[in-house]
PDB file of N, CA and C in Angstrom:
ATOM      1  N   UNK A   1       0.837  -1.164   0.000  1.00  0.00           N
ATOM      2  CA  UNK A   1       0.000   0.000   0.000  1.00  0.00           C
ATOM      3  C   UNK A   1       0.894   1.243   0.000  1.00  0.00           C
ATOM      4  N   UNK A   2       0.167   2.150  -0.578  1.00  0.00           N
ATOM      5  CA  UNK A   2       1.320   3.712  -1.058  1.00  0.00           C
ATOM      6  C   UNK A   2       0.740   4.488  -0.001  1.00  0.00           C
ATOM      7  N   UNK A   3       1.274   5.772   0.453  1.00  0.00           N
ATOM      8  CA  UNK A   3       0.930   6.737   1.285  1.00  0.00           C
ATOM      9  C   UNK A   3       1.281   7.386   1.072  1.00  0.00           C
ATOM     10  N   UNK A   4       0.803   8.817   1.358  1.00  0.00           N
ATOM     11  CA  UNK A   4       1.838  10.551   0.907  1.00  0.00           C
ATOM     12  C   UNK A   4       2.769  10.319   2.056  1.00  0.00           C
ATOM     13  N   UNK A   5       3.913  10.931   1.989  1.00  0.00           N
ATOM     14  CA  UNK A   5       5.097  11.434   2.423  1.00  0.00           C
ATOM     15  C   UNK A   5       5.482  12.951   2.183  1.00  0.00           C
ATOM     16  N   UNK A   6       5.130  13.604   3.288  1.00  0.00           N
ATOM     17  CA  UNK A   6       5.850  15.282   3.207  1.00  0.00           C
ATOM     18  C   UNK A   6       6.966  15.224   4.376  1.00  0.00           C
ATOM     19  N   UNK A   7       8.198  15.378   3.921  1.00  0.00           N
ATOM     20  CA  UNK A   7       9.120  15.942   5.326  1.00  0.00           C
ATOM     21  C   UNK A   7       8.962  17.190   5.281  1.00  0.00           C
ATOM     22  N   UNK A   8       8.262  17.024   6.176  1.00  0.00           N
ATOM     23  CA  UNK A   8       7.655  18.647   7.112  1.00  0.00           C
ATOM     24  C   UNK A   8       9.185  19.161   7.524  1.00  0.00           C
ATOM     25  N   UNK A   9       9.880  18.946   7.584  1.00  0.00           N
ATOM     26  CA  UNK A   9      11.762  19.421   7.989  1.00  0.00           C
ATOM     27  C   UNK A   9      11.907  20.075   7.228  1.00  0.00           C
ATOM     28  N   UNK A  10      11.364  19.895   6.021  1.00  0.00           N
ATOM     29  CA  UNK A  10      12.421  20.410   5.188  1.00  0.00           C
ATOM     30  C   UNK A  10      11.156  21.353   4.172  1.00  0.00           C
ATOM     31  N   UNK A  11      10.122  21.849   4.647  1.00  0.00           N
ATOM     32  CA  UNK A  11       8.444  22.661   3.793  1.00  0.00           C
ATOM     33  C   UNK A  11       8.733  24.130   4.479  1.00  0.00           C
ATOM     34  N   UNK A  12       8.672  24.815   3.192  1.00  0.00           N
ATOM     35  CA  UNK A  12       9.197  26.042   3.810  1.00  0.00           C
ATOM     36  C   UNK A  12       7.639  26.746   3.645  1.00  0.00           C
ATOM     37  N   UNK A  13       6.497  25.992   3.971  1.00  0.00           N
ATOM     38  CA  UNK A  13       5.133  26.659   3.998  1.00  0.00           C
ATOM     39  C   UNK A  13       4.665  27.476   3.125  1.00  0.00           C
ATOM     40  N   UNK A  14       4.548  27.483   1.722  1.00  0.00           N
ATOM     41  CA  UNK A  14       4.590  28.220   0.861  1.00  0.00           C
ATOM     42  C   UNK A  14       2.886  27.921   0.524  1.00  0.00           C
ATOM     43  N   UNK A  15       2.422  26.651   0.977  1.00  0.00           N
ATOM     44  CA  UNK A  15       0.967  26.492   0.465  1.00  0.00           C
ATOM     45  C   UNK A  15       0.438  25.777  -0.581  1.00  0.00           C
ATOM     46  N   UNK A  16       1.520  25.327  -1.765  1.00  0.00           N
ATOM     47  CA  UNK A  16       0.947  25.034  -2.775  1.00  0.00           C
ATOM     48  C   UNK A  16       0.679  24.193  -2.895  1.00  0.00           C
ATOM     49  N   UNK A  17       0.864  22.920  -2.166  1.00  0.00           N
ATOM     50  CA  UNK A  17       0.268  21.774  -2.340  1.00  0.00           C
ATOM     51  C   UNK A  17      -1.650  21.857  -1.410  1.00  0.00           C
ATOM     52  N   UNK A  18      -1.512  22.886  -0.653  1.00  0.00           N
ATOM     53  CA  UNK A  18      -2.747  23.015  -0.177  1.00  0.00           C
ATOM     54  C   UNK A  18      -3.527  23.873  -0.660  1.00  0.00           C
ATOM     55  N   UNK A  19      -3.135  24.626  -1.399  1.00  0.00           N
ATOM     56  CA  UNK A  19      -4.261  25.512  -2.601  1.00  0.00           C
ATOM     57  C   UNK A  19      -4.299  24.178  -3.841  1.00  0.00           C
ATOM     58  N   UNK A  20      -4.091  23.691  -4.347  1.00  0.00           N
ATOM     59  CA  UNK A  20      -4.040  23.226  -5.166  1.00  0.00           C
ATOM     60  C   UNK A  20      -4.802  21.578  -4.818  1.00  0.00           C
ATOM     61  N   UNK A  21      -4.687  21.126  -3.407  1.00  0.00           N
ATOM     62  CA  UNK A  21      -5.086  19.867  -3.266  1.00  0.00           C
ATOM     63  C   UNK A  21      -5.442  19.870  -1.913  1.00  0.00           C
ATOM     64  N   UNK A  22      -6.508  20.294  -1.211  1.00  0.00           N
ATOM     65  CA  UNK A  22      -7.180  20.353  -0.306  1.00  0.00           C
ATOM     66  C   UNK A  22      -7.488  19.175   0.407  1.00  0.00           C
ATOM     67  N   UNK A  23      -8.246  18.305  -0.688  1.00  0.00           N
ATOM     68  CA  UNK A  23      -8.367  16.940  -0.129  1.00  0.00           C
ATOM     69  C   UNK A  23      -7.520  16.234   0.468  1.00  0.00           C
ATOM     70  N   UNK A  24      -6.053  16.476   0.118  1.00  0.00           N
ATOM     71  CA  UNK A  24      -4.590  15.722   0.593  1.00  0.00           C
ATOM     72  C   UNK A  24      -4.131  16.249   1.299  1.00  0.00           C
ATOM     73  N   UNK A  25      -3.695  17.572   1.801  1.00  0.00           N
ATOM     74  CA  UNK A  25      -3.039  18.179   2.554  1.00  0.00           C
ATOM     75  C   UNK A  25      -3.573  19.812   2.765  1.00  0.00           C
ATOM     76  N   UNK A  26      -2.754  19.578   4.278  1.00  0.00           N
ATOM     77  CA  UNK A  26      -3.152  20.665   5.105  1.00  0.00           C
ATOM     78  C   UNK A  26      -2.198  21.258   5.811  1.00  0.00           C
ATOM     79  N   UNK A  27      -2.230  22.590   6.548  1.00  0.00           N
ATOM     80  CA  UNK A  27      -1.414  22.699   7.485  1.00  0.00           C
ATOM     81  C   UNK A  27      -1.321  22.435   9.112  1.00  0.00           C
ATOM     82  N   UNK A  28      -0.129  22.167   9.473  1.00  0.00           N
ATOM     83  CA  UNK A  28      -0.102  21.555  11.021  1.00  0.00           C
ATOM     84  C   UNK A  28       0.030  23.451  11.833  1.00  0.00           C
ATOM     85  N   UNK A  29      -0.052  22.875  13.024  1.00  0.00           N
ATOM     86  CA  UNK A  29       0.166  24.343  13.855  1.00  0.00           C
ATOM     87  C   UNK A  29       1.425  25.135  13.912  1.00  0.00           C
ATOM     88  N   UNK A  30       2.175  24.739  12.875  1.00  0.00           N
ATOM     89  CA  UNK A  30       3.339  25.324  12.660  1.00  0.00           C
ATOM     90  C   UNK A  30       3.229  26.022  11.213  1.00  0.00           C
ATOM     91  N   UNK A  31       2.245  25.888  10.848  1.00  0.00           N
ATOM     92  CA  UNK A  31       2.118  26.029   9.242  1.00  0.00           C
ATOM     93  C   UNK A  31       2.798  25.593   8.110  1.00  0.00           C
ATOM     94  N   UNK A  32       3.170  24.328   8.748  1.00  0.00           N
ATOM     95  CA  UNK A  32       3.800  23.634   7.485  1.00  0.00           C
ATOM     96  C   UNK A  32       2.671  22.623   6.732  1.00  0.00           C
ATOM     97  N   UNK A  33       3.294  22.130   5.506  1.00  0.00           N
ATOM     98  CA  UNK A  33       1.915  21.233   5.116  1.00  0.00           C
ATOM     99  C   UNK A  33       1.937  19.538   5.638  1.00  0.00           C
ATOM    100  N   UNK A  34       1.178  18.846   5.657  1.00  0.00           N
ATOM    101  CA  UNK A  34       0.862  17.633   6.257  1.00  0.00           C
ATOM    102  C   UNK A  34       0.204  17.261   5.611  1.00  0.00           C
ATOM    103  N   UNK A  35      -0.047  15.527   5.179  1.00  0.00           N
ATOM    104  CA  UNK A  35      -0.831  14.705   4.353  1.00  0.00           C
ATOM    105  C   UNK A  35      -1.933  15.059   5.243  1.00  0.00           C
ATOM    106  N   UNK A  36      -3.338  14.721   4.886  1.00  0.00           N
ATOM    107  CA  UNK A  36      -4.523  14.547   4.952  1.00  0.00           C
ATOM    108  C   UNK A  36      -5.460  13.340   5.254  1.00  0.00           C
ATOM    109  N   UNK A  37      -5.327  12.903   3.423  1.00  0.00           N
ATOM    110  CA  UNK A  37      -6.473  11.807   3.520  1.00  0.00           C
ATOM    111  C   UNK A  37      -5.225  11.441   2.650  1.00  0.00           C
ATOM    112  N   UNK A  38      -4.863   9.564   2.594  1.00  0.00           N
ATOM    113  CA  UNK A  38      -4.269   8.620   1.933  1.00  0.00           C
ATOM    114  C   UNK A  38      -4.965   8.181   0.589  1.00  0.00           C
ATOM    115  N   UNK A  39      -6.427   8.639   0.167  1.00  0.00           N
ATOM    116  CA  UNK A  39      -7.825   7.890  -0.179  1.00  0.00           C
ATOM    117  C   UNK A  39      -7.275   8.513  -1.793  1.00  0.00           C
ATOM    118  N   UNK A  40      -7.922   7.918  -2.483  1.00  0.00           N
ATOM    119  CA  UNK A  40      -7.821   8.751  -4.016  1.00  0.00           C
ATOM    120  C   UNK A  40      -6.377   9.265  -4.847  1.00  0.00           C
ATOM    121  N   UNK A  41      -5.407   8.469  -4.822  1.00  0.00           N
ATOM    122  CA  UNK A  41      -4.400   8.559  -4.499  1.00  0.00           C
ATOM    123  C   UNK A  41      -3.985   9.301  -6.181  1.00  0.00           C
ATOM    124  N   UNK A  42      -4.753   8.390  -6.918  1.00  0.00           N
ATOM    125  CA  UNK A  42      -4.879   8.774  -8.373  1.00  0.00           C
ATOM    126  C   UNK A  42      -5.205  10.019  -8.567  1.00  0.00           C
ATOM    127  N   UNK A  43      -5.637  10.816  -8.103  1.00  0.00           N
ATOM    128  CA  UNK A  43      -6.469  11.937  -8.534  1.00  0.00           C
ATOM    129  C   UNK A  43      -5.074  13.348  -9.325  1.00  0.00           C
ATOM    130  N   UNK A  44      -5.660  13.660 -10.263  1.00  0.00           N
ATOM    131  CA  UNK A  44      -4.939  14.663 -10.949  1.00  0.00           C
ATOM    132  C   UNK A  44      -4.107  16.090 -10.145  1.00  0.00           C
ATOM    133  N   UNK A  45      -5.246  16.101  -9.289  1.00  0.00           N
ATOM    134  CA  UNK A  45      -5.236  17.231  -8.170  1.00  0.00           C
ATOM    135  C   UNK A  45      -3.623  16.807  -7.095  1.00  0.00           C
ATOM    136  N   UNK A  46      -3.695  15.837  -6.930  1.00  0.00           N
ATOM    137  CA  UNK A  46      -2.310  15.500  -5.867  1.00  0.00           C
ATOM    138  C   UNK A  46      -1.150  14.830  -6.928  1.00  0.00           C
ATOM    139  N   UNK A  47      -1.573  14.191  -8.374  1.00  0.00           N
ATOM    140  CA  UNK A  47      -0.018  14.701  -8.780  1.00  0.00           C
ATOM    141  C   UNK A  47       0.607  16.457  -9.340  1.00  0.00           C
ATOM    142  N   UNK A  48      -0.663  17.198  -9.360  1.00  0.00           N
ATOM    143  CA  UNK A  48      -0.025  18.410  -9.749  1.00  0.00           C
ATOM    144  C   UNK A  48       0.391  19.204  -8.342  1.00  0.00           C
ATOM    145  N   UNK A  49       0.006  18.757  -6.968  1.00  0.00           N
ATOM    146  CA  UNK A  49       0.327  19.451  -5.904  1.00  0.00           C
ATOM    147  C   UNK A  49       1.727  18.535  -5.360  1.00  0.00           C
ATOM    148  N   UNK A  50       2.078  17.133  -6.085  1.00  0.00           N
ATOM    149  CA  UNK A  50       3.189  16.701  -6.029  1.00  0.00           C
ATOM    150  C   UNK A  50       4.428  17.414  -6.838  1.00  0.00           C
ATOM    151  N   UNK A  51       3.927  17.825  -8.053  1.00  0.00           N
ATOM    152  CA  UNK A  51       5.252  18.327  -8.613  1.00  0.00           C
ATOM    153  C   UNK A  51       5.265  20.066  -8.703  1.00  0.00           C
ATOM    154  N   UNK A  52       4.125  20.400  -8.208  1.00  0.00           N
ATOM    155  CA  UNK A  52       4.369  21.945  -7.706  1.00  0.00           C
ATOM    156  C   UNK A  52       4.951  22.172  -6.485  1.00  0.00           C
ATOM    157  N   UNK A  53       5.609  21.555  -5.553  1.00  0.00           N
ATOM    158  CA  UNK A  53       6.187  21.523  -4.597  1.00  0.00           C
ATOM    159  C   UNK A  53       7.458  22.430  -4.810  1.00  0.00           C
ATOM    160  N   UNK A  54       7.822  23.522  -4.625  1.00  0.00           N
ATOM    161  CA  UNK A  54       9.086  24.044  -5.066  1.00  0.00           C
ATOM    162  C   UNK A  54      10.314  23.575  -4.124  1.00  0.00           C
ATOM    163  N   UNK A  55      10.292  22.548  -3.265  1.00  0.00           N
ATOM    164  CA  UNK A  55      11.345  21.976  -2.800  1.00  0.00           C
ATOM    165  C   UNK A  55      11.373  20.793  -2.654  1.00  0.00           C
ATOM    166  N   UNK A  56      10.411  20.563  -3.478  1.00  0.00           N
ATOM    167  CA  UNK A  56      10.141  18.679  -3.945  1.00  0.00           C
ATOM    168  C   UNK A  56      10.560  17.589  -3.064  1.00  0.00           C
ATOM    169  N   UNK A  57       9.531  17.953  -1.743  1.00  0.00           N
ATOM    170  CA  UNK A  57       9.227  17.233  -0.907  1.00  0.00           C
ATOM    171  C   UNK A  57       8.225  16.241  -0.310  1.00  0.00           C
ATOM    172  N   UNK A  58       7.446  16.771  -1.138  1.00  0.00           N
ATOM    173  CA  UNK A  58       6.291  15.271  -1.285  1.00  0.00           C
ATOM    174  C   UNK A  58       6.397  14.226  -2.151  1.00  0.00           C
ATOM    175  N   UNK A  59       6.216  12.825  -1.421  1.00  0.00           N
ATOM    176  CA  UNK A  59       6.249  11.758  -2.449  1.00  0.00           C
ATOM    177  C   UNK A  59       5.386  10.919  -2.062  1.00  0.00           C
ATOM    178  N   UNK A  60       5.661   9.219  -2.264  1.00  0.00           N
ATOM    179  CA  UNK A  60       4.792   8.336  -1.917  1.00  0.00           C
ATOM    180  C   UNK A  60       5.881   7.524  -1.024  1.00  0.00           C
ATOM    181  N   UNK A  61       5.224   6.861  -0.197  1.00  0.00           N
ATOM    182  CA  UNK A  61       6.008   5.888   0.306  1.00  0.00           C
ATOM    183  C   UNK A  61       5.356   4.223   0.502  1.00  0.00           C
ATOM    184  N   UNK A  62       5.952   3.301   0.362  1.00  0.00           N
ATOM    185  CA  UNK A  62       5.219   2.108   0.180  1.00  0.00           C
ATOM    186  C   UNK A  62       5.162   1.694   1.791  1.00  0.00           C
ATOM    187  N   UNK A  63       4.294   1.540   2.197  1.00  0.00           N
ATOM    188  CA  UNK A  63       3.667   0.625   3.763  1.00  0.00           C
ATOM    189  C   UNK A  63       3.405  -0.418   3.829  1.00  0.00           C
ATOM    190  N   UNK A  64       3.450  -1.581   4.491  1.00  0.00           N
ATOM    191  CA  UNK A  64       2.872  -2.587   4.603  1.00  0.00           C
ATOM    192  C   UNK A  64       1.862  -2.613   5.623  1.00  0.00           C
ATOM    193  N   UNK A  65       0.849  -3.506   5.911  1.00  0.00           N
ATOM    194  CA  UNK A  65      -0.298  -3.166   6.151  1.00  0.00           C
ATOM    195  C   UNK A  65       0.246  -3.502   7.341  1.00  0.00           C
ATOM    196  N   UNK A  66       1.138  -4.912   7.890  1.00  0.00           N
ATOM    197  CA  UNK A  66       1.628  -5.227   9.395  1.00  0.00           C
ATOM    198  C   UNK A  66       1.736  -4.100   9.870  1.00  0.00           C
ATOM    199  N   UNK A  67       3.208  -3.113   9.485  1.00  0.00           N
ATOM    200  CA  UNK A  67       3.675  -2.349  10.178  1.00  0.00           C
ATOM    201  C   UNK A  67       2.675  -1.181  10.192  1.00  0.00           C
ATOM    202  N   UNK A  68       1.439  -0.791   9.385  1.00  0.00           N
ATOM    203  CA  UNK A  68       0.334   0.257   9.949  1.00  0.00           C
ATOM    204  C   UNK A  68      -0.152  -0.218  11.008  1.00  0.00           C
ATOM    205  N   UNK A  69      -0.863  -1.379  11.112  1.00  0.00           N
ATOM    206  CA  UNK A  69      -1.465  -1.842  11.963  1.00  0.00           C
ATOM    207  C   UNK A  69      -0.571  -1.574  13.717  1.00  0.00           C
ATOM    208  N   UNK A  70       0.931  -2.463  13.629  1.00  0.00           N
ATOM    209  CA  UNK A  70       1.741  -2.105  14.915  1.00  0.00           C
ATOM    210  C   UNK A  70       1.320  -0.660  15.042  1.00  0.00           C
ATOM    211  N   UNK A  71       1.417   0.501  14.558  1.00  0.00           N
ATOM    212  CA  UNK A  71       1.689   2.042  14.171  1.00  0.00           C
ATOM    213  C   UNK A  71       0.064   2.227  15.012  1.00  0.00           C
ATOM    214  N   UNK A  72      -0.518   1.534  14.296  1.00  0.00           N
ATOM    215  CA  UNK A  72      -1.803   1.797  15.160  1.00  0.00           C
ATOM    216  C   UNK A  72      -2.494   1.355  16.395  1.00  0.00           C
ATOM    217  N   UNK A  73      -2.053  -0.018  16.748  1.00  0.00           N
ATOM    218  CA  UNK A  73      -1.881  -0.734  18.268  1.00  0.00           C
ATOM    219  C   UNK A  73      -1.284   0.240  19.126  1.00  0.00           C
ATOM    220  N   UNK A  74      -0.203   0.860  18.906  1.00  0.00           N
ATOM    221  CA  UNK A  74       0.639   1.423  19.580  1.00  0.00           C
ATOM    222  C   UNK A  74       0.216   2.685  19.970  1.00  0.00           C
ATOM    223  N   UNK A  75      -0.583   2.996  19.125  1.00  0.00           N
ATOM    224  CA  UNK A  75      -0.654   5.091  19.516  1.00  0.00           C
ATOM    225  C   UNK A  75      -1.743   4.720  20.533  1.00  0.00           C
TER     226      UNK A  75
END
């Protein structure tokens, strides 16, 4: 299974993946951006807020469902 990946370390809050793709990302209380929803992964809207990133920091990352699940036992 795929998931968004933003290193928030390194988002200099500029917005554009959240004007552009609402459904996927948002900002945290620092005003950086943060994935959203994992859902619709296809959608046109989050590869153009993937490569409008001007420090091309969003990607995908592959998960396995075990290690979500531990991720989620745990919190």
């Amino acid at each position: 299974m795929k998931k968004i990946k933003v290193l928030t370390d390194d988002c200099i809050g500029c917005g554009a993946c959240v004007g552009i793709d609402p459904e996927h990302f948002t900002f945290n209380d620092e005003g950086y951006s943060i994935p959203k929803s994992n859902e619709n992964l296809d959608s046109e809207a989050l590869m153009n807020a993937i490569e409008s990133c001007p420090v091309g920091i969003i990607s995908f990352e592959e998960v396995n469902d075990e290690k979500e699940e531990e991720t989620e036992e745990t919190a």
